[in-house]
Protein backbone atom coordinates (compact mmCIF):
# COMPACT_ATOMS: atom_id res chain seq x y z
CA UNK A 1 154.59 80.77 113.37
CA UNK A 2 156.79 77.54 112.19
CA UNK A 3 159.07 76.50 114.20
CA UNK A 4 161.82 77.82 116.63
CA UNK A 5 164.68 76.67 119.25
CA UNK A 6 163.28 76.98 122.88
CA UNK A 7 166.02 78.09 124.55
CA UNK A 8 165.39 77.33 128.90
CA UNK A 9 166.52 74.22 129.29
CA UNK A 10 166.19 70.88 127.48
CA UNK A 11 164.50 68.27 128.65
CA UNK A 12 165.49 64.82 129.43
CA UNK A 13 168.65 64.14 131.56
CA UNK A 14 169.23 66.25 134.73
CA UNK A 15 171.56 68.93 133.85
CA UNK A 16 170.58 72.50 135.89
CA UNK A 17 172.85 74.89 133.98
CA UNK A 18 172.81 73.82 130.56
CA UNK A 19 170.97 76.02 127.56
CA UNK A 20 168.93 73.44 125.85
CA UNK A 21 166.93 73.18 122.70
CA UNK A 22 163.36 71.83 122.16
CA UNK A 23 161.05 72.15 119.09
CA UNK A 24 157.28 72.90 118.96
CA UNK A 25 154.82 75.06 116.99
CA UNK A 26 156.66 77.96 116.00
CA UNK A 27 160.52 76.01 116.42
CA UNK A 28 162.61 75.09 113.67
CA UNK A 29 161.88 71.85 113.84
CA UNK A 30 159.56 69.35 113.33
CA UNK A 31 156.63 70.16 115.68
CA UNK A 32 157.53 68.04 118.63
CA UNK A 33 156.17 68.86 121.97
CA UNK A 34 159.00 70.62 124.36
CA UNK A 35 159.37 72.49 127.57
CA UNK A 36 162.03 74.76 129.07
CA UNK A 37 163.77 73.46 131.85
CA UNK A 38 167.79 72.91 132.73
CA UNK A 39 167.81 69.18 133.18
CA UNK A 40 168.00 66.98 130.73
CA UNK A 41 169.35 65.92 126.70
CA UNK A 42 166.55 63.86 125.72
CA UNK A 43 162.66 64.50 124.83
CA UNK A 44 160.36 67.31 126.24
CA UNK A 45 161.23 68.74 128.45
CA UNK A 46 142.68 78.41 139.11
CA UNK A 47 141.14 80.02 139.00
CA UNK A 48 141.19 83.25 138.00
CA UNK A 49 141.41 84.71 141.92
CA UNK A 50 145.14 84.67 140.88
CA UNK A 51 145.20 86.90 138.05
CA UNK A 52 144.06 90.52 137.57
CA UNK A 53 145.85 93.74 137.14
CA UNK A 54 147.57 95.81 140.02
CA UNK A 55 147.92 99.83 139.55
CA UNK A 56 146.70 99.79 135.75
CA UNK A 57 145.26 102.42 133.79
CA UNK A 58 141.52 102.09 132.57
CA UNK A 59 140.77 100.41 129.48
CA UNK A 60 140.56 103.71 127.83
CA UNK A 61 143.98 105.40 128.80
CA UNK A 62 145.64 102.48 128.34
CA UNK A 63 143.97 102.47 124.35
CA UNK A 64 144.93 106.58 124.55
CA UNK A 65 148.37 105.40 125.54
CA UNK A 66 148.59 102.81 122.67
CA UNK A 67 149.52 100.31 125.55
CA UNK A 68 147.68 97.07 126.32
CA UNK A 69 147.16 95.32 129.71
CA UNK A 70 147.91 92.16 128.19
CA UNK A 71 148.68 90.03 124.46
CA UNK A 72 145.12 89.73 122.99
CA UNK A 73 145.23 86.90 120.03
CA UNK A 74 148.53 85.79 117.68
CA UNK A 75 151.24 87.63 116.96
CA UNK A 76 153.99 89.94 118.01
CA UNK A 77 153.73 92.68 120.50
CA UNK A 78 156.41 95.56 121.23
CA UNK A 79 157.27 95.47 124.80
CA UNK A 80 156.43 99.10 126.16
CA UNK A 81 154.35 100.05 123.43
CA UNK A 82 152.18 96.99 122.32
CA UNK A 83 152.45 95.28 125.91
CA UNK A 84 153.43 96.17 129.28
CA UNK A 85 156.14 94.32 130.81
CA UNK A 86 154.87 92.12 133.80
CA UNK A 87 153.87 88.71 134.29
CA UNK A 88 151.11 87.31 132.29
CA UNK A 89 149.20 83.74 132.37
CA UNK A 90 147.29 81.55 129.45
CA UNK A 91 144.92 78.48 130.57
CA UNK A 92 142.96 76.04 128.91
CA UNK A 93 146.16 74.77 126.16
CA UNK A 94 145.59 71.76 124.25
CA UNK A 95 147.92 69.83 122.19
CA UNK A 96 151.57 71.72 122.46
CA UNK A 97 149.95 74.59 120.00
CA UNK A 98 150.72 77.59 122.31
CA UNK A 99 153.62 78.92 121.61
CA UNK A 100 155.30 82.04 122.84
CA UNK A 101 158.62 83.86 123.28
CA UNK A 102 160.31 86.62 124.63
CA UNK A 103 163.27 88.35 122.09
CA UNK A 104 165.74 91.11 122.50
CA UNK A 105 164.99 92.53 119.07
CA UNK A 106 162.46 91.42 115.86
CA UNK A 107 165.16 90.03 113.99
CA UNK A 108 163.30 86.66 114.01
CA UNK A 109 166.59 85.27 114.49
CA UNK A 110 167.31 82.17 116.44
CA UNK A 111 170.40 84.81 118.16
CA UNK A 112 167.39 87.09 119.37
CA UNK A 113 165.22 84.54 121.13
CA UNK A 114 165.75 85.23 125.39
CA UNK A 115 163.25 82.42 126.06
CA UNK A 116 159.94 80.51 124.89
CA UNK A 117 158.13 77.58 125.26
CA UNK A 118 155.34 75.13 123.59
CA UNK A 119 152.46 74.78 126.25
CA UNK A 120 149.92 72.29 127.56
CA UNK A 121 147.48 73.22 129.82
CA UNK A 122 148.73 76.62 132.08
CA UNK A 123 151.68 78.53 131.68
CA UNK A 124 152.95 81.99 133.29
CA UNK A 125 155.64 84.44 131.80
CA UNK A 126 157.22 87.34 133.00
CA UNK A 127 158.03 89.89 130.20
CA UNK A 128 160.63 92.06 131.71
CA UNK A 129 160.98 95.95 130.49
CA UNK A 130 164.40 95.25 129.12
CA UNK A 131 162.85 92.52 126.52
CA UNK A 132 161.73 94.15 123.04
CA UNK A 133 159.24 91.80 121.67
CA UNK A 134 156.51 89.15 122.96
CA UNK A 135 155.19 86.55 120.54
CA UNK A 136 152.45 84.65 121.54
CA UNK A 137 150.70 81.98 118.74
CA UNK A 138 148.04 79.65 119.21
CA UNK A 139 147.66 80.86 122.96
CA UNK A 140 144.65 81.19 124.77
CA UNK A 141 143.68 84.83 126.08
CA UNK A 142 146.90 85.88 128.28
CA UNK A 143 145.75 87.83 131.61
CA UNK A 144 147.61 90.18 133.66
CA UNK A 145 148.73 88.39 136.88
CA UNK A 146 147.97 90.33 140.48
CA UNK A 147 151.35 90.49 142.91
CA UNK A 148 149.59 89.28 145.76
CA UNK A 149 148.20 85.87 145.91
CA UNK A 150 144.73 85.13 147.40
CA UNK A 151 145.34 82.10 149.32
CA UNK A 152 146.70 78.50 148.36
CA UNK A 153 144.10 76.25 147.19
CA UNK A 154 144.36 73.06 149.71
CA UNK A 155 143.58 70.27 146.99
CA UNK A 156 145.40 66.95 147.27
CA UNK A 157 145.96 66.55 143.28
CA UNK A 158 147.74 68.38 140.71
CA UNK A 159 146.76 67.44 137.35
CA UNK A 160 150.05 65.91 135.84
CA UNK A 161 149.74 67.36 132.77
CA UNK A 162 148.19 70.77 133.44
CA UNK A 163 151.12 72.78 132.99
CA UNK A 164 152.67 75.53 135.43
CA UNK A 165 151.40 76.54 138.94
CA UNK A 166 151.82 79.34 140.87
CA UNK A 167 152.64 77.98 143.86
CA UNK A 168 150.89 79.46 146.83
CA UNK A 169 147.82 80.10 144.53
CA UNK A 170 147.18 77.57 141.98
CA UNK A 171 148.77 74.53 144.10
CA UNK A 172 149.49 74.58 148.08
CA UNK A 173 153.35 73.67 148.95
CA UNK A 174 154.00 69.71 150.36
CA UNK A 175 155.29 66.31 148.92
CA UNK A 176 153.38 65.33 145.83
CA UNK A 177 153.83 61.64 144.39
CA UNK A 178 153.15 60.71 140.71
CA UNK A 179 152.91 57.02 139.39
CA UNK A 180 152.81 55.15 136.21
CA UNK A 181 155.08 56.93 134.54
CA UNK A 182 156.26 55.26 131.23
CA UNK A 183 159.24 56.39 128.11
CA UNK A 184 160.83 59.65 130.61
CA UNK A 185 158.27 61.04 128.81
CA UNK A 186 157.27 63.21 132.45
CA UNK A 187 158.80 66.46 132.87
CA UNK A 188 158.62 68.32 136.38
CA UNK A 189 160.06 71.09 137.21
CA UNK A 190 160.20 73.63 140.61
CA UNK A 191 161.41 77.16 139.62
CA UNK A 192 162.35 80.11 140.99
CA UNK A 193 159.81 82.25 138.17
CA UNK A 194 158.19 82.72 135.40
CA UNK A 195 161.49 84.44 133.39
CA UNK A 196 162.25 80.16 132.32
CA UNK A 197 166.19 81.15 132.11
CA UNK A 198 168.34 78.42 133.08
CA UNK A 199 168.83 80.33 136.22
CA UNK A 200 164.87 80.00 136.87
CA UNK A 201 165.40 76.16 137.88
CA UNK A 202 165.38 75.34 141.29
CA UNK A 203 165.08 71.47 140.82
CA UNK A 204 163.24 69.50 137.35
CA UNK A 205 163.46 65.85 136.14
CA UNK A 206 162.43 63.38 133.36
CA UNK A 207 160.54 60.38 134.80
CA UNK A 208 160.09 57.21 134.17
CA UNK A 209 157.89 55.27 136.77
CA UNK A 210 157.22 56.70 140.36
CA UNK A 211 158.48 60.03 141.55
CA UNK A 212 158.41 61.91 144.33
CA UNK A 213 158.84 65.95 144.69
CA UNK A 214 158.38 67.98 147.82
CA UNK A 215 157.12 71.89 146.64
CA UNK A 216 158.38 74.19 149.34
CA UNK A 217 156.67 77.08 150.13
CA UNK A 218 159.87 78.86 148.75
CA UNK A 219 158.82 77.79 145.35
CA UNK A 220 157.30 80.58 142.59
CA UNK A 221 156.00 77.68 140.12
CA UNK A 222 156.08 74.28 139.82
CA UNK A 223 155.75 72.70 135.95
CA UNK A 224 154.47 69.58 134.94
CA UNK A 225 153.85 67.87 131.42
CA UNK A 226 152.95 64.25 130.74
CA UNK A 227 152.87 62.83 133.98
CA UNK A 228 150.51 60.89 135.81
CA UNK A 229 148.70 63.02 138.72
CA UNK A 230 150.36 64.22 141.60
CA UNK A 231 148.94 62.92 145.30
CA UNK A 232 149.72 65.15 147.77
CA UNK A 233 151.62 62.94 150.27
CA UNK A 234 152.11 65.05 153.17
């Protein structure tokens, strides 16, 4: 997949509300690293206890049925059909190459894209019923996330470049500080889900330096790429 416009939010200046564009593998563009978010004009934007399936079919209905669990591998899947909507989660993302995207029809058309993003480390998506495709390329294995949580993990670092957390799961909620920070060239965001709308975006900013977020327990995710690590504070 070359390249395509991630629609969320740019990253770079704080803007909550605006429709950005970033490129990455699978934009039309030249490659470059991005994230969604609602902030900014400028440059990028656990275990497994947490994931699972809830009140799904055996393995061999849902083959009967023609419907999988999850996106297995590149490519596009027909919402309904192909893949159940739901919220889904990919680990282990090196580089910027995983790219995915949600889309109201398979036009391939920038005018069809709903949302997508280029991801490091973890990210989560929710593929609602109303959406008609999911692409996924470059991905690791996508899994089936589990509507109830198994407990917050009480570790005092977040790895500043690991992606999105479910918060509540993957990360425990508190004030997190992050140093060294050079070029804006850290993105964090605290969001509301894993649909990355503009509307998703609680709170995000690009950082240069030291900064300081506090995670509330009200938080669904919080997002981080190319920051220094996060020291839980308090």
């Amino acid at each position: 997949m070359t390249g395509r416009i991630v629609l969320g939010a740019v990253v770079g200046v704080v803007v909550i509300g605006t429709v950005s564009a970033h490129t990455g593998k699978g934009a039309a563009g030249n490659g470059e690293r991005g994230s969604s978010g609602s902030r900014v004009q400028g440059s990028r934007p656990m275990s497994d206890r947490a994931s699972g399936h809830t009140g799904e079919k055996g393995a061999g209905a849902e083959e009967e049925a023609g419907t999988r669990s999850a996106p297995r591998g590149d490519g596009s899947y027909v919402v309904g059909r192909d893949v159940r909507p739901g919220t889904y989660r990919t680990t282990g993302n090196t580089d910027g190459l995983c790219y995915w995207e949600r889309a109201k029809d398979a036009s391939g058309g920038a005018d069809s894209l709903i949302a997508n993003d280029n991801v490091t480390g973890t990210s989560y998506v929710t593929v609602k019923a109303t959406d008609k495709v999911f692409r996924s390329s470059g991905c690791k294995d996508w899994q089936a996330v589990g509507e109830k949580t198994a407990g917050a993990t009480t570790g005092a670092r977040i790895d500043g470049d690991g992606g999105m957390y479910r918060v509540g799961v993957d990360i425990a909620p508190g004030t997190y500080r992050s140093t060294g920070n050079s070029g804006d060239l850290c993105y964090w965001e605290r969001a509301k889900d894993a649909l990355h709308s503009v509307e998703s975006v609680s709170a995000n900013d690009n950082v240069s330096g030291s900064a300081v977020v506090t995670i509330s327990a009200g938080d669904a995710y919080f997002k981080t790429v190319g920051c220094g690590d996060w020291k839980k504070t308090s």
